[in-house]
C-alpha atoms as a PDB file:
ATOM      1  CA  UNK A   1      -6.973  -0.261   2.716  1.00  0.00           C
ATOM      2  CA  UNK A   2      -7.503  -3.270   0.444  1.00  0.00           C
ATOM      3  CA  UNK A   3     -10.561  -2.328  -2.214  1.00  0.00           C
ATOM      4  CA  UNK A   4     -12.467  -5.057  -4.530  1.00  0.00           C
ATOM      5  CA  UNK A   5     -11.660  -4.593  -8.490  1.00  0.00           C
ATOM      6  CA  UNK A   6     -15.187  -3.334  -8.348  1.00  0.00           C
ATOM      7  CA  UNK A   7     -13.855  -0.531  -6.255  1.00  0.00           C
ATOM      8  CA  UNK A   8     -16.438  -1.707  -3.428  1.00  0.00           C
ATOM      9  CA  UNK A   9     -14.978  -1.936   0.179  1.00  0.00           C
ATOM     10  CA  UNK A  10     -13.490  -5.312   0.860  1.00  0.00           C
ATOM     11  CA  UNK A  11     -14.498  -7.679   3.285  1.00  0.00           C
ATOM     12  CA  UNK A  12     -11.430  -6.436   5.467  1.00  0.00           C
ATOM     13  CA  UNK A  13     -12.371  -2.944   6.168  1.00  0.00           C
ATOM     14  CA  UNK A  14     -14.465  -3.036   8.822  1.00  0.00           C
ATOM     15  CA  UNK A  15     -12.191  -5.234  10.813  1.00  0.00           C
ATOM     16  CA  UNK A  16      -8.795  -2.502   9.640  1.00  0.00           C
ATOM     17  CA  UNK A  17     -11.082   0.500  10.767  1.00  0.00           C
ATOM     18  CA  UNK A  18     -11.626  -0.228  13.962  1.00  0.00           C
ATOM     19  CA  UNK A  19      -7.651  -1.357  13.875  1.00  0.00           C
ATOM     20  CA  UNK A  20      -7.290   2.416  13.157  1.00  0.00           C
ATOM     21  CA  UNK A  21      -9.400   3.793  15.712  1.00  0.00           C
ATOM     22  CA  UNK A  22      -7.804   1.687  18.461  1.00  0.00           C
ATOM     23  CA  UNK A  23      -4.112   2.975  17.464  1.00  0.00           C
ATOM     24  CA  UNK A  24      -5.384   6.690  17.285  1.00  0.00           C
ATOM     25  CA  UNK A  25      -7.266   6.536  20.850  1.00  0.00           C
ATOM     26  CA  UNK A  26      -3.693   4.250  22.054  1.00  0.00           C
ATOM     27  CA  UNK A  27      -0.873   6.612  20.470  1.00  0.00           C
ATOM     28  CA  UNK A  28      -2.934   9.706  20.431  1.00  0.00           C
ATOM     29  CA  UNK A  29      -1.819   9.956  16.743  1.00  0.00           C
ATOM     30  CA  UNK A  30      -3.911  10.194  13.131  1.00  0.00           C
ATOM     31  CA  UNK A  31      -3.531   6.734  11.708  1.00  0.00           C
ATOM     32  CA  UNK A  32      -3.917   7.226   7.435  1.00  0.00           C
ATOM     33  CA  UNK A  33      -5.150   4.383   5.108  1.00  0.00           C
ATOM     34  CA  UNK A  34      -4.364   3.865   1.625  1.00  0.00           C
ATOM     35  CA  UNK A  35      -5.539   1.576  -1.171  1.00  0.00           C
ATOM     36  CA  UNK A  36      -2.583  -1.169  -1.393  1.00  0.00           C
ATOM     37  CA  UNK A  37      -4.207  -2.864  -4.585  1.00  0.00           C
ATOM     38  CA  UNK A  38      -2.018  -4.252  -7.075  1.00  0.00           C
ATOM     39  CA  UNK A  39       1.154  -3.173  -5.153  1.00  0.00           C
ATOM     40  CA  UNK A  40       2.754  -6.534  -5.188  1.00  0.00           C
ATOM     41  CA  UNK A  41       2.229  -6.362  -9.104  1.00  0.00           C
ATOM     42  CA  UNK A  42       3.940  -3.436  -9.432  1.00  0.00           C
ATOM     43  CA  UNK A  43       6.403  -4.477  -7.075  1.00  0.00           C
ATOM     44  CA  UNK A  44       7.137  -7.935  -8.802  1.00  0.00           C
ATOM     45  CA  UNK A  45       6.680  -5.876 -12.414  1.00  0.00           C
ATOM     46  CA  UNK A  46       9.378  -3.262 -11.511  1.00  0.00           C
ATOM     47  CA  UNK A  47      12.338  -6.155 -10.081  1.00  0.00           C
ATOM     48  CA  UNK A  48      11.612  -7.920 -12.955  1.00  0.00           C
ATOM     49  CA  UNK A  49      11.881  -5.208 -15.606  1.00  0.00           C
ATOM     50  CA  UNK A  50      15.415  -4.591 -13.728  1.00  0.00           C
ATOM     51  CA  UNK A  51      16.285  -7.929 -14.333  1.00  0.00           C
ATOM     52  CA  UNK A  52      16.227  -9.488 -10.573  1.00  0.00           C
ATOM     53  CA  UNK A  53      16.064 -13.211 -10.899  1.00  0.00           C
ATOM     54  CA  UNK A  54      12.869 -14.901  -9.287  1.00  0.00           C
ATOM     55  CA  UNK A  55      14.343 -16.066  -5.992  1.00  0.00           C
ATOM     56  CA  UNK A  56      15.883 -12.555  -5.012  1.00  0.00           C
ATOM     57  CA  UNK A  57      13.081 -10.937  -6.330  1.00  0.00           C
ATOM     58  CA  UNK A  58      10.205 -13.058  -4.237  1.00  0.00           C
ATOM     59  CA  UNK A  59      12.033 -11.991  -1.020  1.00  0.00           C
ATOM     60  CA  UNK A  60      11.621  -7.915  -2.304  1.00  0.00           C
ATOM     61  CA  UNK A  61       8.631  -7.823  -2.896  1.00  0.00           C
ATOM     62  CA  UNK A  62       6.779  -6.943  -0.187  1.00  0.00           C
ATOM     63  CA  UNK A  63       9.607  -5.280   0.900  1.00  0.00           C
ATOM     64  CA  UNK A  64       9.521  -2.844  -2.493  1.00  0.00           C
ATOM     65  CA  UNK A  65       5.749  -2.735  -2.419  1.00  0.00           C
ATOM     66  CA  UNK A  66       5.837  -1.355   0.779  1.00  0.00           C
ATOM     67  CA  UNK A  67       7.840   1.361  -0.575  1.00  0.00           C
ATOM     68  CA  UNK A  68       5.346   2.122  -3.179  1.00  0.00           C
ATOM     69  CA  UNK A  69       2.599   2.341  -0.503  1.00  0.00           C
ATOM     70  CA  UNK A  70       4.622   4.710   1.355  1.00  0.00           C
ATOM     71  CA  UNK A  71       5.375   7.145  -2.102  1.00  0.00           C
ATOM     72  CA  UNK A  72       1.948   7.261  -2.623  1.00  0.00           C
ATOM     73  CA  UNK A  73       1.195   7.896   1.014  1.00  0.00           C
ATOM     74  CA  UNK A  74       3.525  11.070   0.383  1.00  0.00           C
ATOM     75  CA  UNK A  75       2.336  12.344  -2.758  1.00  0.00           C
ATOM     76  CA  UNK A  76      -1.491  12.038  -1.103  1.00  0.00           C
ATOM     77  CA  UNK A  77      -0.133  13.754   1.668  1.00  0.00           C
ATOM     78  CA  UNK A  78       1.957  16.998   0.023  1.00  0.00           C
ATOM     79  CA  UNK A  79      -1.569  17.584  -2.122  1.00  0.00           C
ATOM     80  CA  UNK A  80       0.091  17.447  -5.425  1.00  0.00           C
ATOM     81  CA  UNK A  81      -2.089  15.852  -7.850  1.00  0.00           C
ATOM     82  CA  UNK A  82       0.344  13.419  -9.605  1.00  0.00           C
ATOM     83  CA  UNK A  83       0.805   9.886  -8.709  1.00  0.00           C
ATOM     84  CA  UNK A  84       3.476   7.508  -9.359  1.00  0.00           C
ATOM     85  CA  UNK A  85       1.184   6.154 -12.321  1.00  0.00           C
END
């Protein structure tokens, strides 16, 4: 769930809710957010420290900063306190 710097909700979230709620009533399943801020950074930050040139690297990195969402989604999920970070 995309959050302002300010940490307030963004303009997005009542629109993604209710994106939730229709998957859970659809697939009968519990549908999890997550704030996705500053992924792509990180993303674009950690192919560049490994020294992937710019045109490989802007095709990874939503691609890689969809595999940070989904770390943090299991480290939120297994209850340990310690992030990525």
């Amino acid at each position: 769930m995309p959050r302002k710097e300010s940490g307030e909700p963004h303009s997005l979230e009542k629109r993604v809710n209710r994106f939730c709620k229709t998957l859970e009533s659809r697939f009968k399943l519990m549908v999890h957010t997550i704030d996705e801020s500053y992924t792509s950074v990180e993303a674009d930050q950690f192919l560049s420290e490994n020294k992937v040139g710019w045109e490989k690297r802007k095709k990874m990195i939503d691609m890689v900063a969809a595999q940070l969402i989904l770390e943090d989604f299991f480290i939120a999920s297994s209850g340990d306190a310690e992030s990525r970070a």
